[in-house]
Protein backbone atom coordinates (compact mmCIF):
# COMPACT_ATOMS: atom_id res chain seq x y z
CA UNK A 1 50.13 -221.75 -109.95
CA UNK A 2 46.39 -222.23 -110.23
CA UNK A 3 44.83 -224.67 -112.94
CA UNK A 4 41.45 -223.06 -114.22
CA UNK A 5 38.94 -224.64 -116.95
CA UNK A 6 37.94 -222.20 -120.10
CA UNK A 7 35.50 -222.67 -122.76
CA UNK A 8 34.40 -220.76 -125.95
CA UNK A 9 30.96 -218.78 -126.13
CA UNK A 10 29.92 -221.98 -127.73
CA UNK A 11 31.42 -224.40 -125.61
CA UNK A 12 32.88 -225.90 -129.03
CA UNK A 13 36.45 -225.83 -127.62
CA UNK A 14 37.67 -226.40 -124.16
CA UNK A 15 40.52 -226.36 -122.21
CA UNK A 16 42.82 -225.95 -118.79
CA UNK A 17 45.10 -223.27 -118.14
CA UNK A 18 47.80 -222.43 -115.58
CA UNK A 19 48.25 -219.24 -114.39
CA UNK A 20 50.52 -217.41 -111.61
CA UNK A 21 48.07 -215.18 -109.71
CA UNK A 22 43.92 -215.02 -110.13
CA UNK A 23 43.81 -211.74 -111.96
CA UNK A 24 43.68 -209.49 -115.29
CA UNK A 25 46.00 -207.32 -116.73
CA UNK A 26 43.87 -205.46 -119.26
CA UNK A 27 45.33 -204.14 -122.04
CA UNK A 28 44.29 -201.05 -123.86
CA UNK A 29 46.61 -201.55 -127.12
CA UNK A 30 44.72 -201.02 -130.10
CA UNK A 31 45.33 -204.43 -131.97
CA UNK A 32 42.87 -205.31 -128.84
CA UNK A 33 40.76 -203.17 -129.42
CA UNK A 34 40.24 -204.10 -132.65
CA UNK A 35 40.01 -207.89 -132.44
CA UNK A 36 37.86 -208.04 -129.56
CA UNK A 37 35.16 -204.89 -130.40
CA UNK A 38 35.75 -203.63 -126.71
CA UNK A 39 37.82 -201.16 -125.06
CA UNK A 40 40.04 -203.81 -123.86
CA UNK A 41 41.29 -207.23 -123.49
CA UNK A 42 40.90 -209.52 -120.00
CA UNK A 43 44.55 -211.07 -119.92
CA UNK A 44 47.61 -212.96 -118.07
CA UNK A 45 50.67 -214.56 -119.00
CA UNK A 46 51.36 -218.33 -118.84
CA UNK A 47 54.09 -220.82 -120.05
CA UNK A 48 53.25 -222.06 -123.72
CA UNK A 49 53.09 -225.62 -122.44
CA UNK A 50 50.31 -225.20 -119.68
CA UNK A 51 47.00 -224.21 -121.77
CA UNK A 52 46.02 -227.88 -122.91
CA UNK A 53 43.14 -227.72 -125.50
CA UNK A 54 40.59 -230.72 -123.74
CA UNK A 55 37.65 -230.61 -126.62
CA UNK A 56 37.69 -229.08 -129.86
CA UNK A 57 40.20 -227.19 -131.66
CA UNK A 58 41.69 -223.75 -132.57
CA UNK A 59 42.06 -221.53 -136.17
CA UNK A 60 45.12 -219.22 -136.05
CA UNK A 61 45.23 -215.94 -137.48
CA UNK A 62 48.37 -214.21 -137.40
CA UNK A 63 49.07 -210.48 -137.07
CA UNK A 64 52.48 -208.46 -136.76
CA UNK A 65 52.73 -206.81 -133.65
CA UNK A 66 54.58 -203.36 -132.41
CA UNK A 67 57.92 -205.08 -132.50
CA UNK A 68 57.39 -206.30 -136.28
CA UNK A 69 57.08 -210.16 -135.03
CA UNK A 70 54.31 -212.32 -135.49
CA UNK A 71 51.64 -212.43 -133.03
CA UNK A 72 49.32 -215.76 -133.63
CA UNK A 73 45.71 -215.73 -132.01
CA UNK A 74 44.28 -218.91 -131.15
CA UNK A 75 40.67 -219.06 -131.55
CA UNK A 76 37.36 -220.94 -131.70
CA UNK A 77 36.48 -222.25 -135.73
CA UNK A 78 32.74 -221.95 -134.73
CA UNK A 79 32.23 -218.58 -132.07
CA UNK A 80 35.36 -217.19 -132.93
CA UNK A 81 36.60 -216.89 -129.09
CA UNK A 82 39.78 -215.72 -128.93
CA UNK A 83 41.62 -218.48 -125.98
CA UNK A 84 45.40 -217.14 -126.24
CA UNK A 85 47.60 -215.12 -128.50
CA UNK A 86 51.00 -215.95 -128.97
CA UNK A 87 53.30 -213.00 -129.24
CA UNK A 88 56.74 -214.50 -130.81
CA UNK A 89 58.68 -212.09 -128.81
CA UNK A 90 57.96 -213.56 -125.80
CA UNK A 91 59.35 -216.45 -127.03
CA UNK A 92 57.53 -219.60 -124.43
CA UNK A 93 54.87 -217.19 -122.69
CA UNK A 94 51.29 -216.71 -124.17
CA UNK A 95 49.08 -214.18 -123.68
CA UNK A 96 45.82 -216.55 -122.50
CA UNK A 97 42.10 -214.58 -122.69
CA UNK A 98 41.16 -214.67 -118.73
CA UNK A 99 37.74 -213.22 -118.93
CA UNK A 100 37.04 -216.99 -120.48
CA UNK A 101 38.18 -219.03 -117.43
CA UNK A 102 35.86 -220.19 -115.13
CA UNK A 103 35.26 -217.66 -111.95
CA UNK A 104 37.30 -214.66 -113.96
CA UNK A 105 34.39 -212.67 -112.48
CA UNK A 106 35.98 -212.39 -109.10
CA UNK A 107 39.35 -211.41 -110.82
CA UNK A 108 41.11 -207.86 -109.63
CA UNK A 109 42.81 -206.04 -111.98
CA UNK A 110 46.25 -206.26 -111.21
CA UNK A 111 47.85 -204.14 -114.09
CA UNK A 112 46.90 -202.30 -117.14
CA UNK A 113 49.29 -202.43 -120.00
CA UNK A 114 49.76 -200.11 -123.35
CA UNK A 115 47.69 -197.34 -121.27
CA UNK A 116 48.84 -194.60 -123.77
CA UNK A 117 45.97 -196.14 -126.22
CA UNK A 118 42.80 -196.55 -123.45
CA UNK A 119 40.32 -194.74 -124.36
CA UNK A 120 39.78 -191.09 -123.11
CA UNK A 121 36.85 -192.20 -120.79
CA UNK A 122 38.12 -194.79 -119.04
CA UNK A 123 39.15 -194.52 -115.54
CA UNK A 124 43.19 -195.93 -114.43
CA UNK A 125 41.86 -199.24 -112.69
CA UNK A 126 45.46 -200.40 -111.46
CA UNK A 127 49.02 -199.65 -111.84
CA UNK A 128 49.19 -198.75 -115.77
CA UNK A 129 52.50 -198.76 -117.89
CA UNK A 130 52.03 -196.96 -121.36
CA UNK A 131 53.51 -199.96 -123.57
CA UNK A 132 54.46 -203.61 -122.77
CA UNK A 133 55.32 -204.44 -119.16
CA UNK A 134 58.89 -203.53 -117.90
């Protein structure tokens, strides 16, 4: 596991992050879509207990996700920068925002997830699954 620093557009809120492998898994679902304005998400999965907020704070807004269970997005108060989402029915994991981490540029795409939503013109950058990962 790899600890990597993230910050907020405005560098209000800050914080670490492990993660298991220096990549993205986009996803294409449309509750992604619609909270980030894009045609999808920069992601990876972590344990609940390694993101550690080291300035500033979070807002949570709370949405219900495909399997009817909350989903709660953790988030700047000032930019709005959305830092993780946790999906209840993944009970410890959260879903942390890797295009905010520090050197996310050099990331592959290692997976694509809910591919039956991307959009029409996007190309299949890695090995896509139409929903959640199996």
């Amino acid at each position: 596991m790899t600890t990597y620093q993230g910050r907020c557009h405005c560098g209000q809120t800050e914080w670490t992050t492990k993660i298991d492998g220096d990549a993205h898994i986009l996803c294409h679902c449309d509750a992604c879509k619609l909270l980030s304005g894009g045609e999808s998400t920069l992601n990876q999965m972590a344990n609940e207990g390694d993101l550690k907020i080291t300035k500033g704070s979070t807002k949570t807004y709370t949405y219900y996700g495909d399997s009817g269970k909350p989903v709660n997005c953790y988030y700047c108060p000032n930019c709005t920068s959305h830092i993780y989402h946790h999906q209840t029915v993944l009970g410890p994991k959260i879903v942390v925002r890797t295009g905010l981490l520090q050197n996310s540029k050099k990331f592959p795409v290692a997976a694509e997830i809910f591919g039956k939503d991307r959009l029409h013109w996007q190309p299949e950058l890695a090995k896509t699954f139409s929903g959640p990962p199996e």
